[in-house]
Protein backbone atom coordinates (compact mmCIF):
# COMPACT_ATOMS: atom_id res chain seq x y z
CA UNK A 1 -10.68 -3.77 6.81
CA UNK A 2 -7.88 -2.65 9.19
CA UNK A 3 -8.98 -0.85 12.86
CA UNK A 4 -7.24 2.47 13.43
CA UNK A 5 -4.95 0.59 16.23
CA UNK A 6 -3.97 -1.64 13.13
CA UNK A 7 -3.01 1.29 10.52
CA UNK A 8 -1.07 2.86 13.38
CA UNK A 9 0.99 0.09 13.58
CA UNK A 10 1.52 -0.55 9.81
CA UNK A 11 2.17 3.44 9.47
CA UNK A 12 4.89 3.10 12.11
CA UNK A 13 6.39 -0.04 10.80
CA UNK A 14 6.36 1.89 7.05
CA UNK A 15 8.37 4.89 8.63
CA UNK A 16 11.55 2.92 8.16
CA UNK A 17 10.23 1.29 4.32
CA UNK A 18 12.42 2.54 1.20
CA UNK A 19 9.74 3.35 -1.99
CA UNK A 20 9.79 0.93 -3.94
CA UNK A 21 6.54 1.42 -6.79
CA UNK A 22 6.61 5.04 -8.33
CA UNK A 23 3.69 5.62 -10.29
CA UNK A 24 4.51 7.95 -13.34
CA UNK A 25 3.10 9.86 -16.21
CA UNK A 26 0.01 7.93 -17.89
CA UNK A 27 -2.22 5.87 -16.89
CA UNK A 28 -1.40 2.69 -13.97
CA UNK A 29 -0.61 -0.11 -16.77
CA UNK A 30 -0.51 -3.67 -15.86
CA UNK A 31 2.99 -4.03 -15.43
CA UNK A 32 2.63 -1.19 -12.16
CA UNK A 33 0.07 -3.56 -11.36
CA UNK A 34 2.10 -6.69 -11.68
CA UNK A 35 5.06 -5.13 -9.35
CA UNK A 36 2.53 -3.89 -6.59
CA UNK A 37 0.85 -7.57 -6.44
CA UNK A 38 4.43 -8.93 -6.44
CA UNK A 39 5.38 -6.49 -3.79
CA UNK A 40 2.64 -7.40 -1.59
CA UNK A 41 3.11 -11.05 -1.96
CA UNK A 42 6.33 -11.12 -0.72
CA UNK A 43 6.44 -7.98 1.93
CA UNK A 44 2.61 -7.19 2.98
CA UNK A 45 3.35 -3.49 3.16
CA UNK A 46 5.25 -1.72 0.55
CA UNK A 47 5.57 2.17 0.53
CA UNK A 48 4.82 3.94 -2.87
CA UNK A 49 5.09 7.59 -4.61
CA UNK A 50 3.60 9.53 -7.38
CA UNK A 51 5.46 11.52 -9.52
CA UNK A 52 4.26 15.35 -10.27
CA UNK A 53 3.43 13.81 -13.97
CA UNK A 54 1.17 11.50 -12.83
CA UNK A 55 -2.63 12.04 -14.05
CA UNK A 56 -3.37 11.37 -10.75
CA UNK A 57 -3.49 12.52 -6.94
CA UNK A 58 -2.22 10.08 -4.09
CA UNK A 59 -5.16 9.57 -3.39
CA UNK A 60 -6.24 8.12 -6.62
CA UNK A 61 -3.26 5.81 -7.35
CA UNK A 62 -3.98 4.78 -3.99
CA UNK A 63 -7.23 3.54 -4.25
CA UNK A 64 -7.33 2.44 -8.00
CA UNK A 65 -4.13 0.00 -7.06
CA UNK A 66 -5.70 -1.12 -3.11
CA UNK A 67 -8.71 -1.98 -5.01
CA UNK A 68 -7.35 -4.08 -7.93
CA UNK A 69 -4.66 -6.40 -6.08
CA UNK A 70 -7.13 -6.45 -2.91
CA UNK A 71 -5.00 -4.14 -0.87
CA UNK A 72 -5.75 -1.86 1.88
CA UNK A 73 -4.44 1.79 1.92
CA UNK A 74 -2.73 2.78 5.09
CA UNK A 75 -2.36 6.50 4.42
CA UNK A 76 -1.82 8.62 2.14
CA UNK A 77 1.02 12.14 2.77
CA UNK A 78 1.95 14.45 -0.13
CA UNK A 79 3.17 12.25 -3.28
CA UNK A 80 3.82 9.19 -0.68
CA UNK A 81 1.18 6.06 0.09
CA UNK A 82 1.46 2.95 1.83
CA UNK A 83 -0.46 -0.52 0.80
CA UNK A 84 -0.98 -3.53 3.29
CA UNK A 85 -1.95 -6.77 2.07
CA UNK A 86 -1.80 -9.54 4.37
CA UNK A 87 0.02 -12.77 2.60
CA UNK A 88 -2.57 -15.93 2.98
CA UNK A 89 0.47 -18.71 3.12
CA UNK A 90 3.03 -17.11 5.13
CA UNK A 91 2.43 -13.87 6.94
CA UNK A 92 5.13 -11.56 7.71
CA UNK A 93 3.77 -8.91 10.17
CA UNK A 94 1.04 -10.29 12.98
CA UNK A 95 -1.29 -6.75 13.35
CA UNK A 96 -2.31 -6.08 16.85
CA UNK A 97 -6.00 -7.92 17.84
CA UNK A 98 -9.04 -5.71 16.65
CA UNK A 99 -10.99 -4.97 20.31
CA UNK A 100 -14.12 -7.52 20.40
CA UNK A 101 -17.83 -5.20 20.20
């Protein structure tokens, strides 16, 4: 779970990201699934968008593809969302500390 200091960061640091999944018309198949994990792997944030023939909102592609590669969303605008998934092996952006409670 990211803080809020933590999806600043990653929203700032996708301002300069190209898109690079576009979800379409239909449902999110395996092989949209297959790029985004891909993605992830070797970035940790990728920027996506959803076309106006998608069956879905943002919001939805969002979530449905955070929750089955283990993402987190980092915001959603308009037709645009961003994913972060930290890579295990060798990570590529260090997120600011959370605060201690």
């Amino acid at each position: 779970m990211l803080t809020g200091k933590q999806r600043a960061y990653l929203r700032g640091l996708a301002n300069n990201y190209e898109t690079i999944l576009i979800v379409g018309k239909g449902e999110i198949t395996d092989n949209i699934l297959m790029q985004a994990d891909t993605a992830l792997t070797a970035r940790e944030l990728i920027k996506c968008k959803r076309l106006e023939t998608s069956a879905y909102t943002a919001r939805e592609c969002a979530d449905i593809l955070s929750e089955k590669v283990g993402a987190d969303v980092v915001q959603v605008i308009g037709n645009k969302f961003v994913l972060y998934r930290q890579n295990p092996d060798e990570p590529v952006i260090v997120l600011p500390k959370a605060k201690k409670q």
